[in-house]
Protein backbone atom coordinates (compact mmCIF):
# COMPACT_ATOMS: atom_id res chain seq x y z
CA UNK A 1 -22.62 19.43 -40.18
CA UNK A 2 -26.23 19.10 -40.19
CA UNK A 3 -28.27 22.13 -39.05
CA UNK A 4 -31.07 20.90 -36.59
CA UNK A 5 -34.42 23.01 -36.61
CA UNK A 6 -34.22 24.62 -33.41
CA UNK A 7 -38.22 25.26 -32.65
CA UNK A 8 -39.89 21.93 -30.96
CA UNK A 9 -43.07 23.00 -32.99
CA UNK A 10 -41.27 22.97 -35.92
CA UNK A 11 -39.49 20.07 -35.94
CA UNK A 12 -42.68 18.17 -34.81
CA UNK A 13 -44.68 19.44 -37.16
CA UNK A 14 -42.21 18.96 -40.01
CA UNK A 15 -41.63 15.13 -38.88
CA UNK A 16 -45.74 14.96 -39.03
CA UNK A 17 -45.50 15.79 -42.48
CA UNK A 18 -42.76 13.83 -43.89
CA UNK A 19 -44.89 10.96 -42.03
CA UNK A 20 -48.39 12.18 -43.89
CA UNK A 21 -46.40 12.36 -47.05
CA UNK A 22 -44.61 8.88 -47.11
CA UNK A 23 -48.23 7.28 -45.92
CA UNK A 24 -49.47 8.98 -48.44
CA UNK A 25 -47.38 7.66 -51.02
CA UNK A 26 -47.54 4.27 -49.60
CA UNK A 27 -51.42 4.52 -49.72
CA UNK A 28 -51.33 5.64 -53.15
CA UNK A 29 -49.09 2.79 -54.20
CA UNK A 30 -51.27 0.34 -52.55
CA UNK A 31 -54.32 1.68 -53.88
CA UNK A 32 -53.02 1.16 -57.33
CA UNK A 33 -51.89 -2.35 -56.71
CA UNK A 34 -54.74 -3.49 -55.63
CA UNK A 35 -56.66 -2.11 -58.10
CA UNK A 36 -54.42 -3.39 -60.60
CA UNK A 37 -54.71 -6.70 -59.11
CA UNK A 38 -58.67 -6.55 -59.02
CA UNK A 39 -58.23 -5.93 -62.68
CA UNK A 40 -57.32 -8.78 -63.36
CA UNK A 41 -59.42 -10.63 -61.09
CA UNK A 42 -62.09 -9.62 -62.71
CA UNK A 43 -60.95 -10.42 -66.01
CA UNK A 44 -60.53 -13.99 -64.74
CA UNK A 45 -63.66 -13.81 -63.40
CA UNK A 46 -65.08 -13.05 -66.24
CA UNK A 47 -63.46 -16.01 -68.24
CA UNK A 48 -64.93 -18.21 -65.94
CA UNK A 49 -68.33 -16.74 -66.26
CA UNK A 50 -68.19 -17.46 -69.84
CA UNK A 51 -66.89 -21.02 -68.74
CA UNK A 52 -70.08 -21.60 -66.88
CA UNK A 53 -72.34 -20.07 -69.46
CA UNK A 54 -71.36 -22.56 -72.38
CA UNK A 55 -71.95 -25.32 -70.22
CA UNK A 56 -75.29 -24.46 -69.68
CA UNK A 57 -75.86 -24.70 -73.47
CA UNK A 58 -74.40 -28.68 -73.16
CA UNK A 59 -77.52 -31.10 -74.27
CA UNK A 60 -77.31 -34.27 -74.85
CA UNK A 61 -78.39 -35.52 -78.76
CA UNK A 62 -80.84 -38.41 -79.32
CA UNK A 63 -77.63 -40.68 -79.47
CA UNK A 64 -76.70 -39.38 -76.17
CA UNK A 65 -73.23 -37.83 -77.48
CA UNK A 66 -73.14 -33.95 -75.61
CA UNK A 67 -74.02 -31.24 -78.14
CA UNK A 68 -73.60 -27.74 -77.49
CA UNK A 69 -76.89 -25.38 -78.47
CA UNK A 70 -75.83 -21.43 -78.31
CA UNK A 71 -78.75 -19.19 -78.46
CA UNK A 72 -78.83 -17.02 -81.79
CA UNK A 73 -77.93 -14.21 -80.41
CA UNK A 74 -74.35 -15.83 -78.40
CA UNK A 75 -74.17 -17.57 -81.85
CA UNK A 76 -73.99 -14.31 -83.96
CA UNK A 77 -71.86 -12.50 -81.24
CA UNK A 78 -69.13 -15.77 -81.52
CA UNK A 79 -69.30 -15.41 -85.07
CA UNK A 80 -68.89 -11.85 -85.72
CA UNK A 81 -65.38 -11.69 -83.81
CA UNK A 82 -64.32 -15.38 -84.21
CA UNK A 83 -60.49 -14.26 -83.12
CA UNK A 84 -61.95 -11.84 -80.51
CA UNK A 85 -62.87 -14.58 -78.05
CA UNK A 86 -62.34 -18.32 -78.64
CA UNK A 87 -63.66 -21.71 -76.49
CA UNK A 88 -63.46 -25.26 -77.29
CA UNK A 89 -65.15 -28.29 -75.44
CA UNK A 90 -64.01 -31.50 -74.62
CA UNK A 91 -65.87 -34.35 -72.97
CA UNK A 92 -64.97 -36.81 -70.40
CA UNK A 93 -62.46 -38.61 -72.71
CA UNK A 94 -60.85 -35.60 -74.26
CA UNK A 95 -62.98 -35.93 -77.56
CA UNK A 96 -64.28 -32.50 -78.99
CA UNK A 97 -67.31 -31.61 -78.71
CA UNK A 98 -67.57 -27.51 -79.91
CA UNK A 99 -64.87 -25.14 -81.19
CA UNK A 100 -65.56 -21.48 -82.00
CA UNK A 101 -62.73 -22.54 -84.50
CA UNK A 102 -60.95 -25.61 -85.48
CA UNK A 103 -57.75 -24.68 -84.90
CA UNK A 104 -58.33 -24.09 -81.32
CA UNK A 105 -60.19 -26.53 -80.92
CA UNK A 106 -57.75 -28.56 -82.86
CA UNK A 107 -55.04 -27.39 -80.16
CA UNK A 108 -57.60 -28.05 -77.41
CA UNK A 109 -57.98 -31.94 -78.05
CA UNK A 110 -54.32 -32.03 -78.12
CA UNK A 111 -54.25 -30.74 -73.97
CA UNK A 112 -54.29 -32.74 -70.85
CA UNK A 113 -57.67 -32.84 -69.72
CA UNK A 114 -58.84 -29.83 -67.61
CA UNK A 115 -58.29 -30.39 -63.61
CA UNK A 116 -60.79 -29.74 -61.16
CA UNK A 117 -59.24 -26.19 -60.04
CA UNK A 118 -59.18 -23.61 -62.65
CA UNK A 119 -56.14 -23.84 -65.08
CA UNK A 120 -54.87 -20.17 -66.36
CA UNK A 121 -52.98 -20.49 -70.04
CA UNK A 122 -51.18 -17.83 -72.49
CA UNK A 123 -51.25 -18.18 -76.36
CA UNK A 124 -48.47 -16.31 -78.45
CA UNK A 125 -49.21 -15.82 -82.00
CA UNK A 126 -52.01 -17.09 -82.14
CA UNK A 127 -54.50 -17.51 -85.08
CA UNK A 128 -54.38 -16.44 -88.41
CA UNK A 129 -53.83 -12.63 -86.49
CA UNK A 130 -51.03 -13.95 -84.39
CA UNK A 131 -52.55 -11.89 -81.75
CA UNK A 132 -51.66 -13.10 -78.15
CA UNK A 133 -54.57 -14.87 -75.61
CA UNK A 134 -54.84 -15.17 -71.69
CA UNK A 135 -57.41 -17.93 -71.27
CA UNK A 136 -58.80 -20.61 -68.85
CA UNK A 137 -59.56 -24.58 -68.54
CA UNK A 138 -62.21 -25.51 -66.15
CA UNK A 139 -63.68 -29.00 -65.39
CA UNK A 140 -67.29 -28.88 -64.91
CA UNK A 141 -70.55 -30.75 -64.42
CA UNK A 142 -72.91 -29.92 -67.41
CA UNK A 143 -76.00 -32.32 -69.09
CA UNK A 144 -73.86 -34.52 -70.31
CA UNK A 145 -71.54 -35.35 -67.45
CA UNK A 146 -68.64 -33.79 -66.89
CA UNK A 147 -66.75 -32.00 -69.63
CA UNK A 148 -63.42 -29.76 -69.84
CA UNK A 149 -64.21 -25.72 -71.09
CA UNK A 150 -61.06 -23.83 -72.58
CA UNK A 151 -62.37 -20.06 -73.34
CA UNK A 152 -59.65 -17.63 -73.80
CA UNK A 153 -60.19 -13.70 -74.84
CA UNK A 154 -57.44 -11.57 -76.93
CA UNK A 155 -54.99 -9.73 -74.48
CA UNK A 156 -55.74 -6.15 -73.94
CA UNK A 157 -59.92 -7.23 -73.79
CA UNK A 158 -59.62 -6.13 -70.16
CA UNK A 159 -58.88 -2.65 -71.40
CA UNK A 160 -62.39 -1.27 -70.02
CA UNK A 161 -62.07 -2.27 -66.82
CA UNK A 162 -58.76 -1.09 -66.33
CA UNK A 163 -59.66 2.21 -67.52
CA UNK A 164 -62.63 1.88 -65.26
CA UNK A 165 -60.80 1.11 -62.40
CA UNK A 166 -57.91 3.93 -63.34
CA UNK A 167 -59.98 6.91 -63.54
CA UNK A 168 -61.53 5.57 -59.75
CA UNK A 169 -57.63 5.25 -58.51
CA UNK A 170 -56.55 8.66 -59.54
CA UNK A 171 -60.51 10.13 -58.45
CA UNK A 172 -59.54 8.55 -55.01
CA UNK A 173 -55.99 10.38 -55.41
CA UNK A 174 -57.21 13.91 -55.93
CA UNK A 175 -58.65 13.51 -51.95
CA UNK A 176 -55.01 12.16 -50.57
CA UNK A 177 -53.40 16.04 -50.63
CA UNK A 178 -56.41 17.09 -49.62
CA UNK A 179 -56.97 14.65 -46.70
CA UNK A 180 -53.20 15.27 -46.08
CA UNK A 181 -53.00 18.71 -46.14
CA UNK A 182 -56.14 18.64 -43.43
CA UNK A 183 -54.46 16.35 -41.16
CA UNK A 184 -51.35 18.26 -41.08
CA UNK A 185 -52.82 21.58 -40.21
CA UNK A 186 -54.84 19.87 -37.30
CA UNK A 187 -51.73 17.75 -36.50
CA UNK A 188 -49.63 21.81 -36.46
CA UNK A 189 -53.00 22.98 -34.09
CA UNK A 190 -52.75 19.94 -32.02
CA UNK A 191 -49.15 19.88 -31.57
CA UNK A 192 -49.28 24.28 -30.60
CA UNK A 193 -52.41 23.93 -28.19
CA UNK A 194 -49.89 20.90 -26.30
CA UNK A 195 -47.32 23.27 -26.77
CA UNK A 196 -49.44 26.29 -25.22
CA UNK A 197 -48.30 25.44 -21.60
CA UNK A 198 -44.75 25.80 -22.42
CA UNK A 199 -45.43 28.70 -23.86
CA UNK A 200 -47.15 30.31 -20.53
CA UNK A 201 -44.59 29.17 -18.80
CA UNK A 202 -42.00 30.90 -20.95
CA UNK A 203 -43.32 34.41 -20.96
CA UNK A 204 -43.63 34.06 -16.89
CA UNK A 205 -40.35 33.20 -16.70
CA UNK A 206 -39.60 36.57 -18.73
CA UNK A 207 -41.18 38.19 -16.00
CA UNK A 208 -39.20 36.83 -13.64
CA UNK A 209 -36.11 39.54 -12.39
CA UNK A 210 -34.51 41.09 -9.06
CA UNK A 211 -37.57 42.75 -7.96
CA UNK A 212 -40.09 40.17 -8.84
CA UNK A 213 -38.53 37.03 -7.96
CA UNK A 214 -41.34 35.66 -6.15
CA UNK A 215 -42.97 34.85 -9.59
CA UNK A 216 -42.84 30.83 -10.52
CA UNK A 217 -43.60 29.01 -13.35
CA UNK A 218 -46.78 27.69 -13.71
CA UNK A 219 -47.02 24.12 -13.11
CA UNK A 220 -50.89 23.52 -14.62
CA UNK A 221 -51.72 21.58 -17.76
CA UNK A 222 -47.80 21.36 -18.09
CA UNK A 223 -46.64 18.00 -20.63
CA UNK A 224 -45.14 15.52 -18.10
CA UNK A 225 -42.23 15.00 -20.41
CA UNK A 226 -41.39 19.57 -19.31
CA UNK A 227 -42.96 18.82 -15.99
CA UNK A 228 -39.72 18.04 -14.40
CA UNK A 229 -37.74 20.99 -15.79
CA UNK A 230 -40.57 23.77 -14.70
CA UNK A 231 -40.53 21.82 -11.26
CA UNK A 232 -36.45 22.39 -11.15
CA UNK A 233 -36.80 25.84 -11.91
CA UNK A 234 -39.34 26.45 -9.41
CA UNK A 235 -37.05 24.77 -6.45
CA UNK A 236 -34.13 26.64 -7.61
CA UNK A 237 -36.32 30.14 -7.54
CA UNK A 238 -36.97 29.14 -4.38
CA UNK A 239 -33.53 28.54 -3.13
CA UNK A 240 -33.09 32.16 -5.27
CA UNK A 241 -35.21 33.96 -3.41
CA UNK A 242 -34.12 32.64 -0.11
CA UNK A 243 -30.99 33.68 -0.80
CA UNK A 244 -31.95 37.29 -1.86
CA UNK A 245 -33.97 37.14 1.42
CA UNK A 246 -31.25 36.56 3.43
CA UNK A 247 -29.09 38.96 1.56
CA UNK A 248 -31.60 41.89 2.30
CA UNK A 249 -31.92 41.21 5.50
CA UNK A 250 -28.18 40.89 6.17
CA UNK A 251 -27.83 44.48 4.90
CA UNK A 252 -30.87 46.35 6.37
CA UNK A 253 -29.77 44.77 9.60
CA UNK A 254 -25.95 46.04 9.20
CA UNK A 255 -27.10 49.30 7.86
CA UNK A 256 -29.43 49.51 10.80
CA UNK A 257 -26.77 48.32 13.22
CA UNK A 258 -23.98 50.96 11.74
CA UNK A 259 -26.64 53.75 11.95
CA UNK A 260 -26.41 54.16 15.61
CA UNK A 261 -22.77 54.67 16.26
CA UNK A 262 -22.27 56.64 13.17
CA UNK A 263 -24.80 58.83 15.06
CA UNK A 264 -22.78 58.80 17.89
CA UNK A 265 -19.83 59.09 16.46
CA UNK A 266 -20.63 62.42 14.03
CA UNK A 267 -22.31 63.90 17.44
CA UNK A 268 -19.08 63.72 19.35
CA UNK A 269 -16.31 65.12 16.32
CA UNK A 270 -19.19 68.23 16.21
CA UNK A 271 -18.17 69.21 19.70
CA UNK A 272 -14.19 68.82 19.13
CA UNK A 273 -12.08 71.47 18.24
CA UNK A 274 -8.99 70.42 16.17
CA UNK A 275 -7.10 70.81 13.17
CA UNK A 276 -7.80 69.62 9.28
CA UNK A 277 -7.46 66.07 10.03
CA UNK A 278 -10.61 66.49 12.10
CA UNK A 279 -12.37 67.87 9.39
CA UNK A 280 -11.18 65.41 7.17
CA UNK A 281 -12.65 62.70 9.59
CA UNK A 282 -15.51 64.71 9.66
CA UNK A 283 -16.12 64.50 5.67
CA UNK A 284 -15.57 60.71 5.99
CA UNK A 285 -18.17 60.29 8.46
CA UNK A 286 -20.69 62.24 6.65
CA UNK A 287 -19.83 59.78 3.27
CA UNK A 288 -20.22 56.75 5.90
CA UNK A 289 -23.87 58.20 7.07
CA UNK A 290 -24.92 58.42 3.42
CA UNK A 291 -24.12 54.99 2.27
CA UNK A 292 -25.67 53.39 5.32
CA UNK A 293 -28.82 55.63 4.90
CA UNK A 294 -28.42 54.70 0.87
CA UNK A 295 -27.97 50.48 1.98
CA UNK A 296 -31.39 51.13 4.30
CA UNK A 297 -33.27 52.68 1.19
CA UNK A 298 -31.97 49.83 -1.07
CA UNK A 299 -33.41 47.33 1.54
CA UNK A 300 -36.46 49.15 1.76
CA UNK A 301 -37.23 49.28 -1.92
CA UNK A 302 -36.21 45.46 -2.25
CA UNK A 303 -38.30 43.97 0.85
CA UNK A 304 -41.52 46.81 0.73
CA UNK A 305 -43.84 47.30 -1.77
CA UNK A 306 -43.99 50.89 -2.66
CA UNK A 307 -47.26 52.99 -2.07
CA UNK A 308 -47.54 55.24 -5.38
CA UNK A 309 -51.52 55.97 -5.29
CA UNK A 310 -51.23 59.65 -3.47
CA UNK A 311 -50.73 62.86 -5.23
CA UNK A 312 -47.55 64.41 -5.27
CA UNK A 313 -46.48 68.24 -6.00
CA UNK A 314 -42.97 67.82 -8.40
CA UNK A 315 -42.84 71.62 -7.92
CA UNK A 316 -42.99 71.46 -4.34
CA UNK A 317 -40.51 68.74 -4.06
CA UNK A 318 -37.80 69.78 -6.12
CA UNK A 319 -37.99 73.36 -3.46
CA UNK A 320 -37.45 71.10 -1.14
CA UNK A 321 -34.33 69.45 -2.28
CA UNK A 322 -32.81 72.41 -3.83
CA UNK A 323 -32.86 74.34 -0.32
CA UNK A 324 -31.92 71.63 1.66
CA UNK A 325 -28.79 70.91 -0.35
CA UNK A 326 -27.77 74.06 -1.29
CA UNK A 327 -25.50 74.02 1.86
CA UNK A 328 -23.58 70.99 0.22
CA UNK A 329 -22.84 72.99 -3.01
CA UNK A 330 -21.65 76.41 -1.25
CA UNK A 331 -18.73 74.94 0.26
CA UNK A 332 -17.41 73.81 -2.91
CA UNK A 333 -17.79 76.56 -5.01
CA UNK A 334 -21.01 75.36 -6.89
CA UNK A 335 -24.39 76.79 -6.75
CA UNK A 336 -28.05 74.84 -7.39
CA UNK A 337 -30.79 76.40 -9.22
CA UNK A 338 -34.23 75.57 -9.74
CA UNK A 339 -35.73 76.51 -13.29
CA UNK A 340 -39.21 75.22 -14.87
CA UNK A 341 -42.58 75.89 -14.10
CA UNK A 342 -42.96 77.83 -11.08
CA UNK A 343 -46.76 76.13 -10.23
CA UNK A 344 -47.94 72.56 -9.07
CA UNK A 345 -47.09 69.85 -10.90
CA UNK A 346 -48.87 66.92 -9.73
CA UNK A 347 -48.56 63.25 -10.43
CA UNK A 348 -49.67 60.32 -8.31
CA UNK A 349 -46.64 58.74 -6.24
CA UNK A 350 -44.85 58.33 -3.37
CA UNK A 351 -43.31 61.67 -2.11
CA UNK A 352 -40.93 60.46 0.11
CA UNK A 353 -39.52 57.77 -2.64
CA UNK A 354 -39.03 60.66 -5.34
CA UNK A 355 -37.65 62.95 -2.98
CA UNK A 356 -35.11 60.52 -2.18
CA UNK A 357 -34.30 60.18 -6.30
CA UNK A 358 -34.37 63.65 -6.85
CA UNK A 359 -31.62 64.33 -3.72
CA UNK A 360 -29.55 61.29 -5.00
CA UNK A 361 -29.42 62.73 -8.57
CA UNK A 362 -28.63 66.07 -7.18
CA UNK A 363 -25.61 64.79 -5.19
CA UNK A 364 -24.62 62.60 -8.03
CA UNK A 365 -24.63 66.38 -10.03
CA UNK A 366 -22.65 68.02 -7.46
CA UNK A 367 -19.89 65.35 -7.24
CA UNK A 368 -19.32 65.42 -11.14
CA UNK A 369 -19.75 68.90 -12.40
CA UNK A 370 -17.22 70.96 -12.49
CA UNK A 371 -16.23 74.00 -9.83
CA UNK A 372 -17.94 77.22 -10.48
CA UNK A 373 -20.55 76.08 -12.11
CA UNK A 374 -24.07 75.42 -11.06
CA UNK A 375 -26.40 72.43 -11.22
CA UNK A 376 -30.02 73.03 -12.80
CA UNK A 377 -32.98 71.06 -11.19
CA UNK A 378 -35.71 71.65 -14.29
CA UNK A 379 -39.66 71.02 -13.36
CA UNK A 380 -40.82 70.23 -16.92
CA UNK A 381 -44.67 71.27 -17.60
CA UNK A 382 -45.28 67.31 -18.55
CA UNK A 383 -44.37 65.96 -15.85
CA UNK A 384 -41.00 65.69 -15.97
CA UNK A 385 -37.91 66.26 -13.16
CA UNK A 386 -34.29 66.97 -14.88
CA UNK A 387 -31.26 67.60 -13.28
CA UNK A 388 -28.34 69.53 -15.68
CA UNK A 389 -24.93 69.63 -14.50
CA UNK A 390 -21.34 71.09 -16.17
CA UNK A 391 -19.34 68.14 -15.58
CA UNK A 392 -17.12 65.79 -18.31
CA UNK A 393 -20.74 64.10 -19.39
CA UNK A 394 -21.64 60.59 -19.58
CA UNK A 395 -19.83 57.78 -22.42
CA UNK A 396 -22.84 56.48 -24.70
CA UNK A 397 -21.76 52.99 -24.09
CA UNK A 398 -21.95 53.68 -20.12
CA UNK A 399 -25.59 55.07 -19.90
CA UNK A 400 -27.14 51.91 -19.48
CA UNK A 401 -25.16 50.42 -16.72
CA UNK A 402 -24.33 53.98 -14.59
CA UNK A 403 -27.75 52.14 -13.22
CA UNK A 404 -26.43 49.04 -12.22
CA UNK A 405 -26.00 48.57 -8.83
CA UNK A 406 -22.19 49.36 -6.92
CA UNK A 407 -21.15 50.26 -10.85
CA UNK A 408 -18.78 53.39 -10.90
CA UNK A 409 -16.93 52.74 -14.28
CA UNK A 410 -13.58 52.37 -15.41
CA UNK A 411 -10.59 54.77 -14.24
CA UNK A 412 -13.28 57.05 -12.09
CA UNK A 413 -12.64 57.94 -8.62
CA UNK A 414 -15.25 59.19 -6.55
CA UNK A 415 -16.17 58.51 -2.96
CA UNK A 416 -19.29 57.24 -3.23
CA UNK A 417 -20.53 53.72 -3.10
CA UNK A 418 -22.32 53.16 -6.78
CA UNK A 419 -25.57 52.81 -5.49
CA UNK A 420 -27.69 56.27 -6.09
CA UNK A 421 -27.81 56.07 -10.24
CA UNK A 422 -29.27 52.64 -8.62
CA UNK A 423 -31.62 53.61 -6.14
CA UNK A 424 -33.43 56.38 -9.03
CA UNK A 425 -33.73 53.82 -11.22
CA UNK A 426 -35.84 51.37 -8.46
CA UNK A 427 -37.92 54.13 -7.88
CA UNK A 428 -38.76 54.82 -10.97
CA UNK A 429 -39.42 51.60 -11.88
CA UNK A 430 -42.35 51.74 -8.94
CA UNK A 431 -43.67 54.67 -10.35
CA UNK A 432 -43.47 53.56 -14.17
CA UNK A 433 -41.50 56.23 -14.73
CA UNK A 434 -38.92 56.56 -16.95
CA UNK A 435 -35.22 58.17 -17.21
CA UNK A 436 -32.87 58.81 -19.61
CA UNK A 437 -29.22 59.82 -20.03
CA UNK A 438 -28.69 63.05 -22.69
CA UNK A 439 -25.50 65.07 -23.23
CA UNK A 440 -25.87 69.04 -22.39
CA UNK A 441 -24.67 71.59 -24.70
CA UNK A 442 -21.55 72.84 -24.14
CA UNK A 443 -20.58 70.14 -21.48
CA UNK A 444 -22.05 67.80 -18.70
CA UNK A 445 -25.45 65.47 -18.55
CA UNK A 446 -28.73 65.67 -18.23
CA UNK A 447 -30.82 63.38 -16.51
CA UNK A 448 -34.59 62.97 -17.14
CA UNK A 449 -37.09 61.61 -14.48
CA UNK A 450 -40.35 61.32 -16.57
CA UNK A 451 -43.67 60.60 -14.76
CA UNK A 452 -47.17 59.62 -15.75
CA UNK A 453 -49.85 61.97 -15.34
CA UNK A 454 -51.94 62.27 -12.82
């Protein structure tokens, strides 16, 4: 099967040049027939020029019989190469009247008289050299009334102006690759400017994604022939982004709705006294408060625009965190600690956003590593919050989608919803921050929150 070029650019521009190079060809070819063909007209010409030019010489004698008078120099140049070129003259009743040689003119008498449209003949061995003549018989009107001219020239006496005429042809043919090779590379720049639109409109649509779906493709300048397609897309971002709209909204407003009796609801089990089943319906509460305040920060982050211009003490907010979740690790028989630099750390951001990463990476610590242990919350000096924990560690081929929204893996039971990894990730994003997945030595993760400078 045939492999198609895949590139539009491509394929136009190598179409462009298989049609330069078979006009080229064709031009060539036509250039050399036709100058083949004006070879030869000239060579005719010339014949008949020679025609005319004896018949000027035609007098009529004191008896009145025509008589032909050459000049002495056309005399000498006749006689000097009497097989080069050869003529004979006949008048009105087919009797000689001049030969440059007998024998032709001895062949001449012998032809039907000359008509009055020029007559082209070919003599084979001819002459004493059995050389080979292209010649021509003309009727004209001379001194003496009209007579019949036969002047015919050795083949191959054209060989000048062919030569002429060859070294113009392949003169002219040096410029075709030239000329072609010019028109293709403006053809290739005309064909990527027209292309240029498409191009635009590509690396927008790159752009495009879940937190920028608002962007469309621009519709300026756009070929009519892709002007339908980028008009598509556009309608069906639209319906996109309705839909995401509607989605948001649909889960702020059920987060929102959920918050209130879950309020309710944890404020009344707090004043009960009961056994472990209580407490157990306690726990699931608190996991039911989490993911709705997690679903409200997810519609947040999705439908607001972020404010990350202040500046923002990492120091001072990874305190925060690690003393008001330290009650969340006691219980369980882990312990948080905060290591790192011990002064400000300041970036520009939102504090309230990072905060809210920082806790959900903590929690995400506490649920994984293992009892007895304790989960590190590292300020870096550049910048940089990390959280350590002791727990089994994350699979290589898993570190890119733990991010992914409601993704928990394969065969891994936890109680949460799959949306924390998620919600870090979104923030950092609005920061342009950046975090990575690392194994820690002897066991467990590390994850790396890495912010610009201030």
């Amino acid at each position: 099967m045939r492999r198609r070029i895949k590139s539009l650019q491509l394929r136009l521009i190598t179409e462009l040049a298989a049609l330069f190079l078979v006009a080229s060809c064709l031009a060539i070819g036509g250039l050399i027939y036709s100058a083949s063909l004006t070879a030869g007209s000239l060579a005719d010409r010339e014949l008949g020029l020679r025609a005319e030019d004896l018949i000027e010489r035609i007098v009529l004698d004191p008896t009145g019989k025509p008589r032909l008078e050459l000049p002495t120099e056309l005399r000498q140049a006749y006689d000097l190469a009497p097989q080069q070129s050869v003529f004979a003259i006949l008048d009105k009743d087919g009797k000689l009247v001049a030969a440059s040689t007998a024998e032709f003119g001895a062949m001449a008498g012998r032809w039907p008289q000359a008509g009055p449209e020029p007559s082209f003949f070919r003599l084979n061995d001819f002459g004493a050299s059995g050389r080979d003549y292209a010649g021509v018989s003309m009727r004209l009107d001379s001194a003496a009334g009209p007579v019949s001219v036969l002047v015919a020239e050795v083949s191959g006496g054209d060989q000048l102006i062919h030569s002429i005429l060859r070294e113009f042809v392949f003169d002219i043919a040096w410029y075709v690759p030239l000329f072609m090779t010019f028109a293709l590379l403006l053809a290739a720049y005309s064909v990527r400017r027209s292309l240029r639109p498409l191009r635009t409109a590509s690396a927008r649509a790159s752009d495009i994604g879940p937190g920028s779906i608002s962007i469309r493709l621009p519709e300026a300048d756009v070929p009519s022939e892709a002007r339908p397609l980028v008009l598509a897309v556009n309608r069906a971002l639209d319906r996109l982004e309705q839909g995401f709209s509607i989605q948001r909204r649909f889960t702020a407003n059920a987060a929102h709705e959920l918050r209130t009796p879950l309020t309710i609801i944890t404020a009344r089990l707090d004043t009960l006294e009961g056994n472990g089943q209580l407490s157990a319906l306690r726990e699931e509460v608190a996991r039911m408060n989490r993911l709705v305040e997690q679903l409200l920060c997810v519609a947040r982050l999705d439908s607001v625009a972020l404010d990350v211009s202040a500046e923002v003490d990492l120091h001072e907010i990874a305190e925060e965190v690690v003393g008001s979740m330290a009650h969340l690790a006691l219980p369980t028989g882990r312990t948080i600690a905060l290591t790192g630099a011990d002064y400000p750390i300041v970036v520009r951001g939102n504090a309230a956003a990072i905060t809210d990463a920082l806790r959900n990476l903590v929690e995400n610590a506490l649920v994984h590593t293992a009892p007895g242990t304790e989960v590190i919350v590292e300020v870096g000096d550049k910048s940089t919050l990390s959280v350590l924990d002791s727990g089994p560690g994350i699979h290589v081929d898993d570190r890119q989608r733990i991010f992914d929204r409601f993704w928990r893996g394969k065969g891994v039971r936890t109680h949460g919803a799959g949306l924390g990894l998620a919600i870090v990730m979104e923030i950092a994003k609005a920061h342009g921050a950046s975090i990575s997945v690392s194994d820690r030595s002897p066991s467990g993760a590390r994850f790396d929150l890495r912010f610009r400078q201030a």
